[in-house]
N, C-alpha and C. Protein backbone atom coordinates (compact mmCIF):
# COMPACT_ATOMS: atom_id res chain seq x y z
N UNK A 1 45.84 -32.94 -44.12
CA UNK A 1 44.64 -32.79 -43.32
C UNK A 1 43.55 -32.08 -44.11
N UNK A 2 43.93 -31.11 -44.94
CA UNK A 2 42.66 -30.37 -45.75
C UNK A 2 42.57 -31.19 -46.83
N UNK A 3 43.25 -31.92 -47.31
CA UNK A 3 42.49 -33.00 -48.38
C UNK A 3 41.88 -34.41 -47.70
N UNK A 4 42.32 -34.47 -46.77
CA UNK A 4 40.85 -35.23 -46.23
C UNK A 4 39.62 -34.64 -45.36
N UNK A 5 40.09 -33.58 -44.88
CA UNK A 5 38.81 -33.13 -44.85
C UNK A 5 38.14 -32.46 -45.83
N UNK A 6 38.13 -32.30 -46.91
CA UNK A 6 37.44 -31.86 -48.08
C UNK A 6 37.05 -33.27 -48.53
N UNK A 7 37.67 -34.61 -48.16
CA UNK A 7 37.11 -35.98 -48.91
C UNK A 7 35.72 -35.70 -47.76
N UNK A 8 36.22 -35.89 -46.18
CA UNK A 8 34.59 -36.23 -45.60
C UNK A 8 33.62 -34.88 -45.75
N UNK A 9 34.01 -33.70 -46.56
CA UNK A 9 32.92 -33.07 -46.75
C UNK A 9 32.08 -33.51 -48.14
N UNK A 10 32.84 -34.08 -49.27
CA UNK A 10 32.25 -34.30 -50.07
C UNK A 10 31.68 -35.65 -49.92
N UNK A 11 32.58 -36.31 -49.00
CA UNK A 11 31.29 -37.67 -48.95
C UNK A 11 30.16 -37.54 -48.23
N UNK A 12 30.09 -36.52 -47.11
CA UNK A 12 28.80 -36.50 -46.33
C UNK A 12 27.61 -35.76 -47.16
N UNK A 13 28.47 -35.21 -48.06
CA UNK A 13 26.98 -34.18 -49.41
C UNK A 13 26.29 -35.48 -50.14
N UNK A 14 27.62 -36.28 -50.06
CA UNK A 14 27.04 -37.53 -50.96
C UNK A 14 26.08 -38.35 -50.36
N UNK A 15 26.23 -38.70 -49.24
CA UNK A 15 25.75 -39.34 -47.99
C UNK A 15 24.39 -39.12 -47.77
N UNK A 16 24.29 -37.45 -47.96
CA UNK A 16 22.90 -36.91 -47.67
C UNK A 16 22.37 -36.68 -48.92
N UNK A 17 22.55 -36.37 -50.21
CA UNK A 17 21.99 -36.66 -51.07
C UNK A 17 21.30 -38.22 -51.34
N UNK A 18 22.12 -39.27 -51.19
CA UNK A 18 21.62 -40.11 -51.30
C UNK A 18 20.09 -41.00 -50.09
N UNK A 19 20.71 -39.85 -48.95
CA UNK A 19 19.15 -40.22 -48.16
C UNK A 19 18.18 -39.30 -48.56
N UNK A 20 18.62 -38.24 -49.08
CA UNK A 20 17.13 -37.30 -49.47
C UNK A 20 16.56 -37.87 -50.86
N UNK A 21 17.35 -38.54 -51.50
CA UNK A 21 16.45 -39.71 -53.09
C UNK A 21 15.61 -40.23 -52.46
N UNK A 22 16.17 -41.24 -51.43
CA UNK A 22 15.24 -42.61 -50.41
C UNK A 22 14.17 -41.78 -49.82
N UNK A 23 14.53 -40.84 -49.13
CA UNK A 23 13.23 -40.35 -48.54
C UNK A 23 12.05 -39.77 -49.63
N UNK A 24 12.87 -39.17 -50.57
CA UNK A 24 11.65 -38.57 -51.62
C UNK A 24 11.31 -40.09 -52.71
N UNK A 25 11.95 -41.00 -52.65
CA UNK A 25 11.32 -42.10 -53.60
C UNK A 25 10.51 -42.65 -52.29
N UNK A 26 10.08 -42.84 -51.26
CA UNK A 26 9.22 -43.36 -50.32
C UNK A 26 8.46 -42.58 -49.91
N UNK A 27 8.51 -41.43 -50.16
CA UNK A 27 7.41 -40.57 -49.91
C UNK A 27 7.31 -39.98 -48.24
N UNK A 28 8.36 -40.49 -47.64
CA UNK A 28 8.73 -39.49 -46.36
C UNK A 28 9.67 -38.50 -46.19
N UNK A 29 9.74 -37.48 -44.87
CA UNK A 29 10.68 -36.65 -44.98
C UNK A 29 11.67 -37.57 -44.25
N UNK A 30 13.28 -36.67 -44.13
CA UNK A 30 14.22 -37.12 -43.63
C UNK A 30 14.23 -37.57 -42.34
N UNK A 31 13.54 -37.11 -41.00
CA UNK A 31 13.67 -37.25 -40.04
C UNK A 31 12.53 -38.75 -40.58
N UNK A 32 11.61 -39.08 -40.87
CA UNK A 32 11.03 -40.76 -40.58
C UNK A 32 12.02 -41.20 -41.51
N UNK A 33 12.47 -40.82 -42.08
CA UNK A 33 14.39 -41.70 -42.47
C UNK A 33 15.03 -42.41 -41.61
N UNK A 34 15.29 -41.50 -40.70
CA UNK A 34 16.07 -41.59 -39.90
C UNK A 34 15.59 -42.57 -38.40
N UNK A 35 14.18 -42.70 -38.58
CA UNK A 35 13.15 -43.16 -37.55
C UNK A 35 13.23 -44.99 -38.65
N UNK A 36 12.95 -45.01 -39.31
CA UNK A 36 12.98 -46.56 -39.96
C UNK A 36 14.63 -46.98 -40.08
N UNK A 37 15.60 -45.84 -40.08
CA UNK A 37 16.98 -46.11 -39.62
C UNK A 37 16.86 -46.72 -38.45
N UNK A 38 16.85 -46.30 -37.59
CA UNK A 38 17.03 -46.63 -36.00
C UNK A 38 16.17 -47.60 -36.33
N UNK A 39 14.82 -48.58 -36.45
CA UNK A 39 13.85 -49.46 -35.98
C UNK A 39 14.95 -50.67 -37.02
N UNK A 40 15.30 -49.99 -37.92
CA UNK A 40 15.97 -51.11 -38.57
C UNK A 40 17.09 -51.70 -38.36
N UNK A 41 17.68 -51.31 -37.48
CA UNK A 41 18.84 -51.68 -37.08
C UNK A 41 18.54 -52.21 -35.61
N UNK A 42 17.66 -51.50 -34.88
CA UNK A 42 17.09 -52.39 -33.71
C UNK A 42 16.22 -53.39 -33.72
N UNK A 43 15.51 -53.30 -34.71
CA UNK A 43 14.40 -54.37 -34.23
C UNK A 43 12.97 -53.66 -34.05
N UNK A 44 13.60 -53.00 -32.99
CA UNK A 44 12.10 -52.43 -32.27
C UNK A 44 12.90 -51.32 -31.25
N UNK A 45 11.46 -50.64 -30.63
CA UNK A 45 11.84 -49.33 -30.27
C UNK A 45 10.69 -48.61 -29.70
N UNK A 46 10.81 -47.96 -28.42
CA UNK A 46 9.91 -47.67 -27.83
C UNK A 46 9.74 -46.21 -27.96
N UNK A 47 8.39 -45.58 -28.58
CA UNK A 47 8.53 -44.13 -28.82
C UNK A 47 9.05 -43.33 -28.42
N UNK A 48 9.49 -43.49 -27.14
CA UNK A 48 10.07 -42.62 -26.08
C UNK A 48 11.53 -42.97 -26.74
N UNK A 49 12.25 -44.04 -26.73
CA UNK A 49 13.49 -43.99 -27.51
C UNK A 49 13.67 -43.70 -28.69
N UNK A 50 12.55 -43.65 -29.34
CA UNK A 50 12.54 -43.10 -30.85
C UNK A 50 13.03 -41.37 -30.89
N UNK A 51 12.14 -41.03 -29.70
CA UNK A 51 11.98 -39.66 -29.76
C UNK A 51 13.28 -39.13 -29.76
N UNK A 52 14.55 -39.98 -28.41
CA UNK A 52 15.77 -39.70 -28.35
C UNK A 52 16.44 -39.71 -29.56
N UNK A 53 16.13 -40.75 -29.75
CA UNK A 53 17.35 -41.37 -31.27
C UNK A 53 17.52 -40.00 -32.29
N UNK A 54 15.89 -39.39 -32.29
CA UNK A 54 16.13 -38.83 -33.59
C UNK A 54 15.20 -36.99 -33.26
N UNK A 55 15.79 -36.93 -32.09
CA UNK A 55 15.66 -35.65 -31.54
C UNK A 55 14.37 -34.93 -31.87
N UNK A 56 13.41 -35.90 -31.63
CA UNK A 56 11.94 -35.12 -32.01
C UNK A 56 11.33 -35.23 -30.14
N UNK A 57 10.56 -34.45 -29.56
CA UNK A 57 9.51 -34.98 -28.74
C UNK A 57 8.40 -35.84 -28.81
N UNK A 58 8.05 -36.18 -27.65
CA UNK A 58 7.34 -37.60 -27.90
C UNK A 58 5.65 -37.47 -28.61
N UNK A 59 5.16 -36.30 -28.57
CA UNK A 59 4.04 -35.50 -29.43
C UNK A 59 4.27 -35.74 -31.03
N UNK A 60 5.79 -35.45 -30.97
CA UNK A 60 6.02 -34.66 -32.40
C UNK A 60 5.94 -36.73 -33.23
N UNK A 61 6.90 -37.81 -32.41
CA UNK A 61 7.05 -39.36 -32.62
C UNK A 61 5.91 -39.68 -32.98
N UNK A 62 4.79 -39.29 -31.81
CA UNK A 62 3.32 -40.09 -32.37
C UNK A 62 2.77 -39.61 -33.82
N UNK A 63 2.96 -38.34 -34.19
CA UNK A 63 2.59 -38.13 -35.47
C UNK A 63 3.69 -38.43 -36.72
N UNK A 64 5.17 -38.11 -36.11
CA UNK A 64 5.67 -39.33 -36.79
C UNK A 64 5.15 -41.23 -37.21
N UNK A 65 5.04 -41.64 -36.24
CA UNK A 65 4.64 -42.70 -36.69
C UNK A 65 3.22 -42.92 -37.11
N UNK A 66 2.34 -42.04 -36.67
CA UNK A 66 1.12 -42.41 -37.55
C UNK A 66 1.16 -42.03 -39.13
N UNK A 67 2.11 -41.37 -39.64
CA UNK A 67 2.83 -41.57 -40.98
C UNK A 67 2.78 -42.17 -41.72
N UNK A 68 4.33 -43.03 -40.88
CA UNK A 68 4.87 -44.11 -40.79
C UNK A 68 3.94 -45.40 -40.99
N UNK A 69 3.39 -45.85 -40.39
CA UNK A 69 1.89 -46.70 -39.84
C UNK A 69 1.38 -46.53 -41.30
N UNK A 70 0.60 -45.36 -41.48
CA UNK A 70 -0.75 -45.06 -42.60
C UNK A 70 0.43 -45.50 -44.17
N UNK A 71 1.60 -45.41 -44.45
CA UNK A 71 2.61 -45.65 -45.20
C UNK A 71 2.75 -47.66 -45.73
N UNK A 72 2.47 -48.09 -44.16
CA UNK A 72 2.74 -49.32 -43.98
C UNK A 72 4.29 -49.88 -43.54
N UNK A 73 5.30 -48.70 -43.01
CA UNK A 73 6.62 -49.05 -42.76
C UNK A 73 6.74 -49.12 -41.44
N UNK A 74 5.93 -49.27 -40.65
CA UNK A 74 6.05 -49.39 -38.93
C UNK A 74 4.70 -49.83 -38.84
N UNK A 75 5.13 -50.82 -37.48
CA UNK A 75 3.32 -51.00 -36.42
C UNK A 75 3.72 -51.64 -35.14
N UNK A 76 2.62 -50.60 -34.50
CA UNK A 76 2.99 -50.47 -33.04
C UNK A 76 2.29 -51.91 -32.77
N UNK A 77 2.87 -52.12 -31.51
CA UNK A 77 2.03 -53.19 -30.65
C UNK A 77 2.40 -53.64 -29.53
N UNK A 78 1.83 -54.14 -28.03
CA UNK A 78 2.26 -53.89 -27.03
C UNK A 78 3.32 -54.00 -26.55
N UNK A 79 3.91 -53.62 -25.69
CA UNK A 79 5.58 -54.18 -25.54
C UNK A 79 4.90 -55.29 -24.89
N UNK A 80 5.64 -56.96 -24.85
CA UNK A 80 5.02 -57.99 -24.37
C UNK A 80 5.72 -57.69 -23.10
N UNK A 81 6.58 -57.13 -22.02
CA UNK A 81 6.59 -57.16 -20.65
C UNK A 81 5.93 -56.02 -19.70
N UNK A 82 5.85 -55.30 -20.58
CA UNK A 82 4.18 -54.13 -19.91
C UNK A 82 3.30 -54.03 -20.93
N UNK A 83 2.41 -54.36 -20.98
CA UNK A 83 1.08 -54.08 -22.26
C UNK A 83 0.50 -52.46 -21.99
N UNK A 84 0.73 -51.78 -20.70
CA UNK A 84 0.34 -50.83 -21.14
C UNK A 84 1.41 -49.58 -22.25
N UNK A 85 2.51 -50.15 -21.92
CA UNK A 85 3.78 -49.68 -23.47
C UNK A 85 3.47 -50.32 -24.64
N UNK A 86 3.91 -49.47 -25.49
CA UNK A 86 3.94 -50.24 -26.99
C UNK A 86 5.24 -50.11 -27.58
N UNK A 87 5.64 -50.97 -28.17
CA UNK A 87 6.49 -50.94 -28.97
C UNK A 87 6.46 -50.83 -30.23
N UNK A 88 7.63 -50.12 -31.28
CA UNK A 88 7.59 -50.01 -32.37
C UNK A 88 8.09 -50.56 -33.56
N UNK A 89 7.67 -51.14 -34.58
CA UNK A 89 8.49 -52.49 -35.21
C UNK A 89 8.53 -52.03 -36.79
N UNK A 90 9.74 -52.73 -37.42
CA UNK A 90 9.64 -52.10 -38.59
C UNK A 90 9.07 -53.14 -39.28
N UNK A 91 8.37 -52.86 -40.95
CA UNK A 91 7.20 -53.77 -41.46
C UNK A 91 8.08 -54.63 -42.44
N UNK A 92 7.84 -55.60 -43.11
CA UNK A 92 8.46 -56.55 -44.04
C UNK A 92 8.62 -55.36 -45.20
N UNK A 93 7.61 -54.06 -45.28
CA UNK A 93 7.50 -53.10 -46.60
C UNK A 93 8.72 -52.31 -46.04
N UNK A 94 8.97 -51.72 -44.82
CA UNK A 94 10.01 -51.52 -44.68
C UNK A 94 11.32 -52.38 -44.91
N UNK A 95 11.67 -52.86 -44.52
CA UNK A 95 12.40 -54.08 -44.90
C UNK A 95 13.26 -54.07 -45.96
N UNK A 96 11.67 -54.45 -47.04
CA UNK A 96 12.24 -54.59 -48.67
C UNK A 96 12.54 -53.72 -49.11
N UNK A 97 12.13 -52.31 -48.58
CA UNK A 97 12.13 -50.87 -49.35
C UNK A 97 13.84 -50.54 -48.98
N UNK A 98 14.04 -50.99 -47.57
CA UNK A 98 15.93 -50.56 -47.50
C UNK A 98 16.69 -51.68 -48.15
N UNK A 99 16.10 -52.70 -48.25
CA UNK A 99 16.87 -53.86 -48.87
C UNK A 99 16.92 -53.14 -50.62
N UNK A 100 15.90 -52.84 -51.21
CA UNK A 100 15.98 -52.67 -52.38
C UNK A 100 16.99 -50.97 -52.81
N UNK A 101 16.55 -49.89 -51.67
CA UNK A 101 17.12 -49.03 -52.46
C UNK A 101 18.93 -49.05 -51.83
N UNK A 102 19.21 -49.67 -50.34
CA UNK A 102 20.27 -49.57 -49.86
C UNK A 102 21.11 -51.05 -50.27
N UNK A 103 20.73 -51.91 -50.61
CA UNK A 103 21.20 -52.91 -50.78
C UNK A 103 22.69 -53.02 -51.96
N UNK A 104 22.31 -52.54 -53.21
CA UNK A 104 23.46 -52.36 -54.34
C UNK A 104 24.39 -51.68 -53.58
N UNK A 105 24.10 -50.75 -52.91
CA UNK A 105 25.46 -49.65 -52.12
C UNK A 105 25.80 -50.56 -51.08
N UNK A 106 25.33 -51.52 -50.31
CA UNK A 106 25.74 -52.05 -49.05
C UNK A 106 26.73 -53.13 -50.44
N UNK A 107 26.44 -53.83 -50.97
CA UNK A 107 27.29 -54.80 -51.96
C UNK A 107 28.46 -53.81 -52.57
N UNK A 108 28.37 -53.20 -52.70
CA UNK A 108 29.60 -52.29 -53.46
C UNK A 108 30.13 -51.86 -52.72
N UNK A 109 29.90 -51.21 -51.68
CA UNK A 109 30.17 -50.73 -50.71
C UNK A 109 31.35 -52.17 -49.83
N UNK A 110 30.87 -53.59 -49.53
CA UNK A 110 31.44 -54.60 -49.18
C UNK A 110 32.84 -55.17 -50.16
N UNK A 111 32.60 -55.12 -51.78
CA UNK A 111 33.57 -55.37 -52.15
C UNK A 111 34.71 -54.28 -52.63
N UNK A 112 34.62 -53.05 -52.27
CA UNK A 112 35.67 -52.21 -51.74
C UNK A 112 36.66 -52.32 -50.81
N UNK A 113 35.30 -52.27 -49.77
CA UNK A 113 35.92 -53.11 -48.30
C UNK A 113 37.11 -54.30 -48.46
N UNK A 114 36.58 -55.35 -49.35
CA UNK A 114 37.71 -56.25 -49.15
C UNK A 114 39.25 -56.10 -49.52
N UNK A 115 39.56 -55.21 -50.13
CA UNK A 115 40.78 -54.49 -50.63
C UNK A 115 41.18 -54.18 -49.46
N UNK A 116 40.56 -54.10 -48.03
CA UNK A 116 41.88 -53.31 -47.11
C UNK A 116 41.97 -54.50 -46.01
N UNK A 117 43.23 -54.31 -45.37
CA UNK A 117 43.75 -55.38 -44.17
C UNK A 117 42.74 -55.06 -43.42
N UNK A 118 42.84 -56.54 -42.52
CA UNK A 118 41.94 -56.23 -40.63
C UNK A 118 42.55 -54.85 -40.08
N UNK A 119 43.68 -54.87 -40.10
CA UNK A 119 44.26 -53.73 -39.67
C UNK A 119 43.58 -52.44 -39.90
N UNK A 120 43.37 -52.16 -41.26
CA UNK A 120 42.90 -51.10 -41.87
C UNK A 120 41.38 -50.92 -41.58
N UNK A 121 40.88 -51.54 -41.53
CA UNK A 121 39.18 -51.81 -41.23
C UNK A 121 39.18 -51.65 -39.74
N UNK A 122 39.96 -51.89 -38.96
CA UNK A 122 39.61 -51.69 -37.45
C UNK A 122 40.53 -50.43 -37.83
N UNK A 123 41.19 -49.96 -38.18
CA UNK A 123 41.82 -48.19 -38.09
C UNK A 123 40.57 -47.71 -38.24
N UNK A 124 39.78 -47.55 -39.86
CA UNK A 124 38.49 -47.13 -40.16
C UNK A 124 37.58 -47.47 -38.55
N UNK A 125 37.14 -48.50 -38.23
CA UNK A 125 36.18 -48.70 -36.97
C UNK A 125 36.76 -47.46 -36.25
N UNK A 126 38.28 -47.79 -35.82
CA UNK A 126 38.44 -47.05 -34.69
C UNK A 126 38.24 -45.20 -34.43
N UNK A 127 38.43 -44.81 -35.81
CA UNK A 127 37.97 -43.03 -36.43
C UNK A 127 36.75 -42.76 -36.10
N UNK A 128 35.65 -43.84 -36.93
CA UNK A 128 34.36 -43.57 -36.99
C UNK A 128 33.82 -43.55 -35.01
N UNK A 129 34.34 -44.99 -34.56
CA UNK A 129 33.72 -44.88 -33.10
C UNK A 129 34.22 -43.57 -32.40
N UNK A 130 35.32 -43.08 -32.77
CA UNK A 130 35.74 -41.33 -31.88
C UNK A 130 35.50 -40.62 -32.34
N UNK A 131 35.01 -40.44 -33.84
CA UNK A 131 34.16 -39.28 -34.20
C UNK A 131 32.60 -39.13 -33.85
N UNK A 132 32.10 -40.08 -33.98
CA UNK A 132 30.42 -40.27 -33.38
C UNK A 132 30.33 -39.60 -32.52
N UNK A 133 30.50 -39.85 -31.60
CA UNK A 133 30.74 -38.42 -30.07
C UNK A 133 30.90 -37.45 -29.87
N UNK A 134 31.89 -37.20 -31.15
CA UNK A 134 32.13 -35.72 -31.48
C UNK A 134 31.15 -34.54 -32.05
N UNK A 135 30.51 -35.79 -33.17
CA UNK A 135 29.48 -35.38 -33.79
C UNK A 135 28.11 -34.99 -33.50
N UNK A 136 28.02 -36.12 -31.93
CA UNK A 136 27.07 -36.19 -31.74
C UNK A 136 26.83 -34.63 -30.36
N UNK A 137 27.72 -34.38 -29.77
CA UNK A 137 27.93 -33.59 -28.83
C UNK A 137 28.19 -32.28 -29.66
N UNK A 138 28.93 -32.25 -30.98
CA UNK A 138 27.87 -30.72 -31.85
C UNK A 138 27.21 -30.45 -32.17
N UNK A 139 26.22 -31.19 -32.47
CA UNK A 139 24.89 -31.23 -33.00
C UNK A 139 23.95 -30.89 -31.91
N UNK A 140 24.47 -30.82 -30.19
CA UNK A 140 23.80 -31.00 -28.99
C UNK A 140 23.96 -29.20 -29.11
N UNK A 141 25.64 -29.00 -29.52
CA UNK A 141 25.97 -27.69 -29.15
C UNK A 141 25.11 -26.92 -29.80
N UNK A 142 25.22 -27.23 -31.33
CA UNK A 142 24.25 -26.13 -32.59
C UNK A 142 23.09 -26.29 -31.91
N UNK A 143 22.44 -27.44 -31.69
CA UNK A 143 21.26 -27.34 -31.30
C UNK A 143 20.78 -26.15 -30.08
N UNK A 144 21.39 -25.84 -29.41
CA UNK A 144 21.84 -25.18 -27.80
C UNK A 144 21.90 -23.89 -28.28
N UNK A 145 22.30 -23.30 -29.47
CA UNK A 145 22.40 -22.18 -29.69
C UNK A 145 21.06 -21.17 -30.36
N UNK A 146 20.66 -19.80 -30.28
CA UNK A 146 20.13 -19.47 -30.34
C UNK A 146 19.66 -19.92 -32.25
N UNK A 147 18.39 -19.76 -32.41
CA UNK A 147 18.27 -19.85 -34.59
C UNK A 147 18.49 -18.65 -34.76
N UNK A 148 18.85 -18.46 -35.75
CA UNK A 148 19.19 -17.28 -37.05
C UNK A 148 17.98 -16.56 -36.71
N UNK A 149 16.43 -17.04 -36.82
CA UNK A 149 15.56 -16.10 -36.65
C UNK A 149 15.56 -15.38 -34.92
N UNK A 150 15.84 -15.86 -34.64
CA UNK A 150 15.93 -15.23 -32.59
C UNK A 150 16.97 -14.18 -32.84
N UNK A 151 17.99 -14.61 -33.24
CA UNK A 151 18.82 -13.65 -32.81
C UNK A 151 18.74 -12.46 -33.91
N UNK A 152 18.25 -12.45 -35.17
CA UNK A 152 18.08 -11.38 -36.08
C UNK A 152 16.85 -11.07 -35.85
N UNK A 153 15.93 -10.83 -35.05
CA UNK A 153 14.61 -10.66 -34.11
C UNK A 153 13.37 -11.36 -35.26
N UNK A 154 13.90 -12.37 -35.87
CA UNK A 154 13.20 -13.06 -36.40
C UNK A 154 12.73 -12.36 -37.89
N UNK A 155 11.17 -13.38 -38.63
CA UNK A 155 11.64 -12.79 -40.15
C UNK A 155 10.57 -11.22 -40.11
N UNK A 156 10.51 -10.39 -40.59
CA UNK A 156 10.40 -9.25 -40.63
C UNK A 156 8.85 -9.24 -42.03
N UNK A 157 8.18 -8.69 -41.54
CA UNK A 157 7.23 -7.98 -42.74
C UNK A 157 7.53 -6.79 -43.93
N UNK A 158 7.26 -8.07 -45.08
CA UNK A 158 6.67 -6.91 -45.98
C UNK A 158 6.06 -5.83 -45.97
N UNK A 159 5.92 -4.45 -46.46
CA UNK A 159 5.00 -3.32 -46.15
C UNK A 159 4.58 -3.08 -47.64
């Protein structure tokens, strides 16, 4: 058990190193990472679900995506069953930009993959779908807890 959990600690350093390259070779921070994550895998996305996905408020989304937008990797436009909503879409520049820097790892990443049984690949599915929840409901908890600056009465002056 402690040598695999020392594997998923060193793969998630890896994990996040490799999104903080993408974000600093595109010139955004991590959280609109994580915002062209979600549009890219949906399609589209309504600020208000953006905001969920990636734990910002819906103030904090709009200046996210005007970013995003001024970048050329998102553009809003009405949702076609209420026009007074908009929806959020990812751009062909988005697109090519995950195709180009995620693409070699999604291919390498696939012919690894083929080395293991159905069996083994739905074991893997079946970990990842019961850990997500887990993950996602600590991240609710840390979040829930007081910051380092609150509870040490915050940062203190020089004299």
């Amino acid at each position: 058990m402690a040598a695999l959990g020392a594997a998923f600690q060193a793969h998630q350093r890896a994990v996040d190193a490799l999104d903080e390259a993408a974000a600093n070779h595109l010139g955004i921070n991590r959280t609109d990472l994580r915002c062209l994550d979600v549009l890219l895998e949906r399609g589209r996305a309504s600020p208000g679900a953006l905001a969920d996905a990636v734990g910002l408020t819906t103030g904090s989304v709009t200046t996210m995506l005007d970013r995003l937008e001024a970048l050329g990797f998102v553009q809003r436009t009405p949702d076609p069953g209420d026009r007074r909503r908009v929806e959020v879409r990812p751009t062909s520049a988005a697109v090519d930009a995950a195709k180009r820097l995620y693409g070699p790892l999604v291919e390498e990443g696939q012919r690894d993959l083929a080395r293991y049984s159905i069996a083994d690949l739905e074991l893997f599915i079946d970990f990842l779908d019961r850990d997500r929840p887990r993950q996602e409901a600590h991240a609710s908890r840390i979040r829930s807890l007081p910051t380092r600056a609150a509870t040490s009465g915050g940062p203190r002056r020089r004299s």
